[in-house]
N, C-alpha and C. Protein backbone atom coordinates (compact mmCIF):
# COMPACT_ATOMS: atom_id res chain seq x y z
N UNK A 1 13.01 -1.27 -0.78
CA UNK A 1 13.00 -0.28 -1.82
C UNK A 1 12.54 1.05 -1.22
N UNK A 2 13.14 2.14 -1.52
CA UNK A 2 13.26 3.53 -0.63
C UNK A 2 12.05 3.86 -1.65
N UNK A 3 11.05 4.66 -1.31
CA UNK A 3 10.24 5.60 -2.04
C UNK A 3 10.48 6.90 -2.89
N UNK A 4 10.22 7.25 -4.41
CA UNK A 4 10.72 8.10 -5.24
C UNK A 4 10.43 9.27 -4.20
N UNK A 5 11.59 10.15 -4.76
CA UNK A 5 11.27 11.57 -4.19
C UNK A 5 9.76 12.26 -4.18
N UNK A 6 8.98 11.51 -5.29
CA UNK A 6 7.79 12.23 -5.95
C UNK A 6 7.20 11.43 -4.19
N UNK A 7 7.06 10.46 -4.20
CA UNK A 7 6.27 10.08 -3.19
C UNK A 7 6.33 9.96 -2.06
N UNK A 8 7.68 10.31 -1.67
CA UNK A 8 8.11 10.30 -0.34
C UNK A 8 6.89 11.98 0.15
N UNK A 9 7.26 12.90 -1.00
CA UNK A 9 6.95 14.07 -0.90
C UNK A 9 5.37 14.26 -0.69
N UNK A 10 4.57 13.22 -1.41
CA UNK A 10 3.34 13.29 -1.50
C UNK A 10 2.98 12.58 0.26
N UNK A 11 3.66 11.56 0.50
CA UNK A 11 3.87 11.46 2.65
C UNK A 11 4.21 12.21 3.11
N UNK A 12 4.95 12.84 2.95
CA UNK A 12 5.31 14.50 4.09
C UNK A 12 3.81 15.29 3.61
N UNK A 13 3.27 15.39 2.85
CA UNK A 13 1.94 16.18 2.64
C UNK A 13 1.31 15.55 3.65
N UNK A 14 0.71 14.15 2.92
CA UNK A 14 -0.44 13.62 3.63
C UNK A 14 -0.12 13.60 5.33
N UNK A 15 1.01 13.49 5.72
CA UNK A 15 1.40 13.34 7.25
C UNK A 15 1.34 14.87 7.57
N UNK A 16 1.74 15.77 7.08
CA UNK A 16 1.13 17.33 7.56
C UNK A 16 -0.18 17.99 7.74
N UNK A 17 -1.03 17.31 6.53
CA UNK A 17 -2.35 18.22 6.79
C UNK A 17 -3.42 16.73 7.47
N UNK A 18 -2.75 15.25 7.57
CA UNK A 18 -3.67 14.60 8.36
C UNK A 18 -3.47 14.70 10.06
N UNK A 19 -2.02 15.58 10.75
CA UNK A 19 -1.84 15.60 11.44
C UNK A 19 -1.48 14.44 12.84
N UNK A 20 -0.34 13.80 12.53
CA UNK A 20 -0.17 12.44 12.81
C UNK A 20 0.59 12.51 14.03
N UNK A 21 0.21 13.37 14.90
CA UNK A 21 -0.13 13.50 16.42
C UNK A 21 -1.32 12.97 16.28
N UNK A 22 -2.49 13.31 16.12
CA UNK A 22 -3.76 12.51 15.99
C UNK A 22 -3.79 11.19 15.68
N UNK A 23 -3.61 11.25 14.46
CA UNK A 23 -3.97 9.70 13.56
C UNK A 23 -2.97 8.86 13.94
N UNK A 24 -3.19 7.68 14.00
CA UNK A 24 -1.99 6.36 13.86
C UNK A 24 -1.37 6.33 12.67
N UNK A 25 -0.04 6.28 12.82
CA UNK A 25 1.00 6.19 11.47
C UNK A 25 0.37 4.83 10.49
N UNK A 26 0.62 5.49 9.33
CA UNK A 26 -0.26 4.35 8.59
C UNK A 26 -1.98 4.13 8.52
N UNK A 27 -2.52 5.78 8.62
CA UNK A 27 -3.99 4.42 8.93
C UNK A 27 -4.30 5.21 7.66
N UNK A 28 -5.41 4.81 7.22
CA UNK A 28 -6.54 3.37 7.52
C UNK A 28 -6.01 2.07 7.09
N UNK A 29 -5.44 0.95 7.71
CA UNK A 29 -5.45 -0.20 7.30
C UNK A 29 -6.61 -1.01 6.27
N UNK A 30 -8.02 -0.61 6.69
CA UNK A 30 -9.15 -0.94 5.92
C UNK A 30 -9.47 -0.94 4.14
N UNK A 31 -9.78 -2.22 4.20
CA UNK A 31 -9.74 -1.70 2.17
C UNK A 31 -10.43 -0.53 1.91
N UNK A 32 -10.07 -0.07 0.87
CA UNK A 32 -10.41 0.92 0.10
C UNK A 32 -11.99 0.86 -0.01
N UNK A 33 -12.27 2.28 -0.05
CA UNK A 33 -14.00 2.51 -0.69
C UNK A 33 -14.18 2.05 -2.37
N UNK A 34 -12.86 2.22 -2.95
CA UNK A 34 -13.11 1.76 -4.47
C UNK A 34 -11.90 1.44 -4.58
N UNK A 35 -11.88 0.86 -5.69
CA UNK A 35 -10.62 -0.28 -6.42
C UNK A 35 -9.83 1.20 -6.54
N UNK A 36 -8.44 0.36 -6.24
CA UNK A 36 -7.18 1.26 -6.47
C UNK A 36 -6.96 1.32 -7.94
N UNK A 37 -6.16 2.36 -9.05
CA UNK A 37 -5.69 2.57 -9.82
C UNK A 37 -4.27 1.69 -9.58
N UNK A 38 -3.58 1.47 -10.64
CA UNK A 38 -2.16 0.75 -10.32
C UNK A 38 -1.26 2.10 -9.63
N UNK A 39 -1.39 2.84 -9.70
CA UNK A 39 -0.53 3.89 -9.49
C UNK A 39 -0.55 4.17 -7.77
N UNK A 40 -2.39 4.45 -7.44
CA UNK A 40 -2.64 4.43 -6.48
C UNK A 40 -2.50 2.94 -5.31
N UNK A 41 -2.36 1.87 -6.10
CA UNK A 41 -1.79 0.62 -5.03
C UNK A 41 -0.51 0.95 -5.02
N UNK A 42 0.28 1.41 -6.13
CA UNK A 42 1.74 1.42 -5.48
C UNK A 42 2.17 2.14 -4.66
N UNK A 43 1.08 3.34 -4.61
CA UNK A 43 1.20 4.41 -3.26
C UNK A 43 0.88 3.59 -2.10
N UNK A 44 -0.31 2.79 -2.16
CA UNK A 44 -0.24 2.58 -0.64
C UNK A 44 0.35 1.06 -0.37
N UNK A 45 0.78 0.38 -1.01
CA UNK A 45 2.12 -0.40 -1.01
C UNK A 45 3.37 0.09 -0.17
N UNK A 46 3.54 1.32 -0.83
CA UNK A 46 5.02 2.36 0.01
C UNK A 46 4.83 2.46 1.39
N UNK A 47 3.46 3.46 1.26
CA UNK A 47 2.64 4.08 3.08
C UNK A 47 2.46 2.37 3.90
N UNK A 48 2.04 1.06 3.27
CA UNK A 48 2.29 0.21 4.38
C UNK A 48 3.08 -0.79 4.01
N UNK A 49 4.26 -0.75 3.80
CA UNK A 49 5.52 -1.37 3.42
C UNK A 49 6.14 -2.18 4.69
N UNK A 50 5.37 -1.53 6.40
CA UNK A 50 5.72 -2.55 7.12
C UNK A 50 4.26 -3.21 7.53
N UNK A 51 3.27 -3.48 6.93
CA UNK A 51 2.11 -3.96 6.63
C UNK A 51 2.53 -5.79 6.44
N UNK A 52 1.62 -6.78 6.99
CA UNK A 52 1.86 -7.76 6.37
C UNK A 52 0.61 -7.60 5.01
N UNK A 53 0.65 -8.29 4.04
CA UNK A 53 -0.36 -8.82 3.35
C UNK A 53 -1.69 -9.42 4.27
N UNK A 54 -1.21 -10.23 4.94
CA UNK A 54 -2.00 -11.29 4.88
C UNK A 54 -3.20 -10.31 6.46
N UNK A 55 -2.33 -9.43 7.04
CA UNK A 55 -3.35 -8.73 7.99
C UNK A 55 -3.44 -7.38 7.79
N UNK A 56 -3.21 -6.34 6.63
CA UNK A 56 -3.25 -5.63 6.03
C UNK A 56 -4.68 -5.59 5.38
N UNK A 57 -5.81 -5.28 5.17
CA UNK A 57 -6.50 -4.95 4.27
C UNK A 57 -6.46 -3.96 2.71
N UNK A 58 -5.71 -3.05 3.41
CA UNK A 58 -5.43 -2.27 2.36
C UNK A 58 -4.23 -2.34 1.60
N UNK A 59 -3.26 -3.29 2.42
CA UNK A 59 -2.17 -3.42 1.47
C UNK A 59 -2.42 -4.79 0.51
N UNK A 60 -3.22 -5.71 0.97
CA UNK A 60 -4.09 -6.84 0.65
C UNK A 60 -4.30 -6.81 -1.10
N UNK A 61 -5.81 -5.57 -0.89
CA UNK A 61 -6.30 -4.42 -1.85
C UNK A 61 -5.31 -3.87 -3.01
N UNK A 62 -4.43 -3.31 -2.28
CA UNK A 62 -2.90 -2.96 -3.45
C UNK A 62 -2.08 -3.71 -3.91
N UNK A 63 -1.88 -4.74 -3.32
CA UNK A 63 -1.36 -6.29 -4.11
C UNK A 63 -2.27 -6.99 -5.05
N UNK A 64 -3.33 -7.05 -4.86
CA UNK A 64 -4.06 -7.81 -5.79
C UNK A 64 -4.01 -7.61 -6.88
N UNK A 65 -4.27 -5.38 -6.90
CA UNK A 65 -4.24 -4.89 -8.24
C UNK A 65 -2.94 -4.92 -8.69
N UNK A 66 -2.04 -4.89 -8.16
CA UNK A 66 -0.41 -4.72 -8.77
C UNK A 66 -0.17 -5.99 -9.33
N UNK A 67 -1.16 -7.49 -9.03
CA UNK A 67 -0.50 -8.25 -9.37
C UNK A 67 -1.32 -8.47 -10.84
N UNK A 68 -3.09 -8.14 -10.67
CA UNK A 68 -3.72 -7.98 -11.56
C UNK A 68 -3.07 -7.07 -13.18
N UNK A 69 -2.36 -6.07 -12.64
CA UNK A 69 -1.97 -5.20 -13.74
C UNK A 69 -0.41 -5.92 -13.95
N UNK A 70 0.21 -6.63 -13.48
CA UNK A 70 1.46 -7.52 -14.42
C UNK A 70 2.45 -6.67 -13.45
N UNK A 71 2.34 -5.85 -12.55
CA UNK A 71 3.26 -5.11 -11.65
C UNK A 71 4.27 -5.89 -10.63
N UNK A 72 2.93 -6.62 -10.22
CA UNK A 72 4.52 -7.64 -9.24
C UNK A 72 3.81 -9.37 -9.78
N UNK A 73 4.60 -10.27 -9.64
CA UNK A 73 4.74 -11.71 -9.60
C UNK A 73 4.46 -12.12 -8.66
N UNK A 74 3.91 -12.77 -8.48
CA UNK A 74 3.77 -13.62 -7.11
C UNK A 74 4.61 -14.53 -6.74
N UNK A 75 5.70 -14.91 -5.69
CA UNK A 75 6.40 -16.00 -5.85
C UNK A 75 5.79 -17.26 -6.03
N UNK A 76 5.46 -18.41 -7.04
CA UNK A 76 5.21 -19.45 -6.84
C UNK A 76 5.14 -20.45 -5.46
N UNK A 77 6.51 -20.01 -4.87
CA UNK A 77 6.84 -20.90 -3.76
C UNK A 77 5.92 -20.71 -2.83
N UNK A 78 5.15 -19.80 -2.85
CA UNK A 78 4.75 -18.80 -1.45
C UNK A 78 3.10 -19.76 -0.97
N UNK A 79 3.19 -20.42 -0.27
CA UNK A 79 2.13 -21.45 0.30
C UNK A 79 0.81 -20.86 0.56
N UNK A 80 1.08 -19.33 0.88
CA UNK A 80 -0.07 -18.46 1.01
C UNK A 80 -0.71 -17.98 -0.44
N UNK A 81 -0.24 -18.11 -1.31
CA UNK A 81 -0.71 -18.10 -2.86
C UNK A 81 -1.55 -16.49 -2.83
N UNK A 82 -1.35 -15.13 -2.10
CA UNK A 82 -1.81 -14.31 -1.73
C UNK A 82 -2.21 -13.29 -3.01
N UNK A 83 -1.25 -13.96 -4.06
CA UNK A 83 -1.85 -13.26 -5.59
C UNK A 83 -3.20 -13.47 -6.50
């Protein structure tokens, strides 16, 4: 799933003024200082989209709440039960 224009736009920000010659693409992997908003997990859902779950912290963090707020399903099948 490609990212809305709104948020692609809000990554060209954050990648301009964090300067990503410096930083590693994608960081901070680390959970969050405070619980994500649903809005704010689906942002960083997008930013680590090649993130696994399971070694992701912060995409970890943004699944939980997306699944907490009725946003995504968890597949049943999924042996890792990560919801």
């Amino acid at each position: 799933m490609a990212a809305s224009p709104e948020i692609a736009a809000l990554i060209a920000t954050d990648d301009d003024l964090l300067g990503r010659a410096v930083l590693p693409l994608a960081w901070p992997h680390e959970a969050p200082d405070r619980p994500f908003t649903p809005d704010a997990a689906a942002y960083a859902m997008q930013r680590h989209a090649s993130c696994g779950v399971d070694t992701c912290a912060r995409k970890r963090a943004a699944h939980r709440v997306l699944v907490e707020a009725g946003r995504i399903v968890p597949d049943p099948r999924n042996s890792k039960n990560l919801g």
